[in-house]
Protein backbone atom coordinates (compact mmCIF):
# COMPACT_ATOMS: atom_id res chain seq x y z
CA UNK A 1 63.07 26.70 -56.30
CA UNK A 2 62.45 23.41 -57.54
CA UNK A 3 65.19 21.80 -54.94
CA UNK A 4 63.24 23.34 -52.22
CA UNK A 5 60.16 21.71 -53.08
CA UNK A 6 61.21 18.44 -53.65
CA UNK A 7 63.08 18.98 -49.90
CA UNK A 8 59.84 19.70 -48.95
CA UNK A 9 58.10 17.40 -50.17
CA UNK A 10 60.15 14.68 -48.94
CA UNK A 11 60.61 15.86 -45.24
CA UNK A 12 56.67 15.65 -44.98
CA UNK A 13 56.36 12.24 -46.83
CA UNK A 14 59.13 10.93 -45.51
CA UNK A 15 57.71 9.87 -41.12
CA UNK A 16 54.39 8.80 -43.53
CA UNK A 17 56.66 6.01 -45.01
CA UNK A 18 58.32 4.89 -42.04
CA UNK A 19 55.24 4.50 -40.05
CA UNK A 20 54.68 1.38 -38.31
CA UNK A 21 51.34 -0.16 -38.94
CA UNK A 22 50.08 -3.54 -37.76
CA UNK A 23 49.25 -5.08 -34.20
CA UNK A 24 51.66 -6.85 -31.96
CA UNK A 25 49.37 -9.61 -30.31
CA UNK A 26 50.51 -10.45 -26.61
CA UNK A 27 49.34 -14.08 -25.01
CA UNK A 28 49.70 -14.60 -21.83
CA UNK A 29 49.18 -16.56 -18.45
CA UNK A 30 49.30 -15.24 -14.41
CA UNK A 31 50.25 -17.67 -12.42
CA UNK A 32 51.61 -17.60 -8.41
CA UNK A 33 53.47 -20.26 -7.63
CA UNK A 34 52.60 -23.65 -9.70
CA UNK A 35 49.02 -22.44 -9.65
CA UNK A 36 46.93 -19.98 -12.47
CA UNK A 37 45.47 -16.46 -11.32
CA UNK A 38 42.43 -15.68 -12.30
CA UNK A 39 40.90 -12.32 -11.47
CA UNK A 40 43.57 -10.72 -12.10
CA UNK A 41 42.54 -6.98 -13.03
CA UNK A 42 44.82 -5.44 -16.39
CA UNK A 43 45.51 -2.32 -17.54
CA UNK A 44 47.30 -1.03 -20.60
CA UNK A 45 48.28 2.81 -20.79
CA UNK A 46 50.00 4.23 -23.61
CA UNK A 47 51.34 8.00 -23.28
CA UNK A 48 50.69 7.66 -19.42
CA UNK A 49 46.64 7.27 -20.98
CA UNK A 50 44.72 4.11 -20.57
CA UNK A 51 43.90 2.23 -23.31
CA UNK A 52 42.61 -0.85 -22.49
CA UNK A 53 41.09 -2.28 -19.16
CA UNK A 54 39.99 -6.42 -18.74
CA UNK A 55 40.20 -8.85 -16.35
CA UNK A 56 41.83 -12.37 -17.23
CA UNK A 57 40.08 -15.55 -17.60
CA UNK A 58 39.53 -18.51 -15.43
CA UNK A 59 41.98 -20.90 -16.16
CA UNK A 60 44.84 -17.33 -16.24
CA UNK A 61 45.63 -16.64 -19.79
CA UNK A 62 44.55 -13.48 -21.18
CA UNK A 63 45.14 -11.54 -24.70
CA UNK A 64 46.04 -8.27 -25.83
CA UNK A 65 46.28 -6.36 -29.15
CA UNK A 66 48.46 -4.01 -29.53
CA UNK A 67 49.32 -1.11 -32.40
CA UNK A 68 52.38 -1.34 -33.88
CA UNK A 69 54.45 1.53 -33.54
CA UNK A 70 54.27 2.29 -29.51
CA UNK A 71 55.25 1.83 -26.83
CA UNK A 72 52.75 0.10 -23.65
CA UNK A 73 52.97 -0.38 -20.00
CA UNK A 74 50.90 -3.53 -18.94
CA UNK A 75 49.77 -3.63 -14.86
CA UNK A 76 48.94 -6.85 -13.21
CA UNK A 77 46.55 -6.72 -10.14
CA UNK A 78 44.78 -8.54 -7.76
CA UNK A 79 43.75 -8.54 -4.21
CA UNK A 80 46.51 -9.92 -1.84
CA UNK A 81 49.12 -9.17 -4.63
CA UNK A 82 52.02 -7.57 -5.39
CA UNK A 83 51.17 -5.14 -8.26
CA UNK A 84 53.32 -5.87 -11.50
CA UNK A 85 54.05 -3.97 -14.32
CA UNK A 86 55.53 -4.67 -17.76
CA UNK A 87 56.85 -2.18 -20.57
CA UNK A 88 56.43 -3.66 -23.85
CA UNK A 89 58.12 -1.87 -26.57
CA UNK A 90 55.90 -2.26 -30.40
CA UNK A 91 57.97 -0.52 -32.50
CA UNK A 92 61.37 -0.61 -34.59
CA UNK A 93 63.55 2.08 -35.00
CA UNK A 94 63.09 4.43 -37.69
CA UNK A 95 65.41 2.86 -40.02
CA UNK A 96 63.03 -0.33 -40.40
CA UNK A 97 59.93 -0.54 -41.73
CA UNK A 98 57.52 -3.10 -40.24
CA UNK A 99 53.96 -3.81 -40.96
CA UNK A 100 51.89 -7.39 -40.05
CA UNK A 101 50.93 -9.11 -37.28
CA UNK A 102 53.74 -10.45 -34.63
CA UNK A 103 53.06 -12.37 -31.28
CA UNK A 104 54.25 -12.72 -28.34
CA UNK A 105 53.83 -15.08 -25.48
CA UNK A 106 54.75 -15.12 -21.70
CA UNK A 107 53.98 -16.43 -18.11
CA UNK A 108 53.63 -13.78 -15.83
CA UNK A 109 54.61 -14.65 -12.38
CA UNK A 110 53.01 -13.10 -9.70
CA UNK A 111 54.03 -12.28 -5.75
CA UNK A 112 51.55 -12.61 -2.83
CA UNK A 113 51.91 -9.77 -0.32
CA UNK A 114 52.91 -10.23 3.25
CA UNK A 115 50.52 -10.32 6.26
């Protein structure tokens, strides 16, 4: 009976441990071209749900925080634009444990639409 309960006991402690905690931090910039975006409208979803909605800054660069542990698809768009989207996987697999803060920094390039 013992043996059972320590089996027990360790199945349901056992995801607890290997959870991810932390935030990945992504920095980025939109540009088209040699020239910055700004205006650029994005959203972040997570399960197909959004979590996050902003709009970048004036000279392009925006900033997102993300939970370890998931993982994010990141839209780009703006009037005249060809939408863009970006998966970003924040997590290990289950045989690594990581907790902290990690960043990550791109330039996003963007394509205008035809007329």
């Amino acid at each position: 009976m013992k043996t059972v309960f320590y089996i027990l006991v360790f199945l349901f402690f056992t995801p607890l441990l290997a959870q991810q905690t932390g935030s990945l931090t992504v920095y980025g910039k939109v540009k088209y071209k040699n020239s910055l975006l700004n205006e650029v409208s994005i959203e972040v979803y997570k399960d197909n749900e959004l979590q996050q909605e902003m709009i970048n800054l004036k000279n392009g660069s925006f900033n997102l925080t993300l939970a370890l542990g998931s993982v994010y698809n990141i839209s780009f768009r703006r009037d005249n634009y060809i939408q863009k989207s970006v998966a970003v996987i924040a997590k290990a697999d289950s045989s690594v444990n990581i907790s902290g803060r990690y960043f990550f920094n791109w330039i996003l390039s963007c394509l205008r639409k035809r007329k």
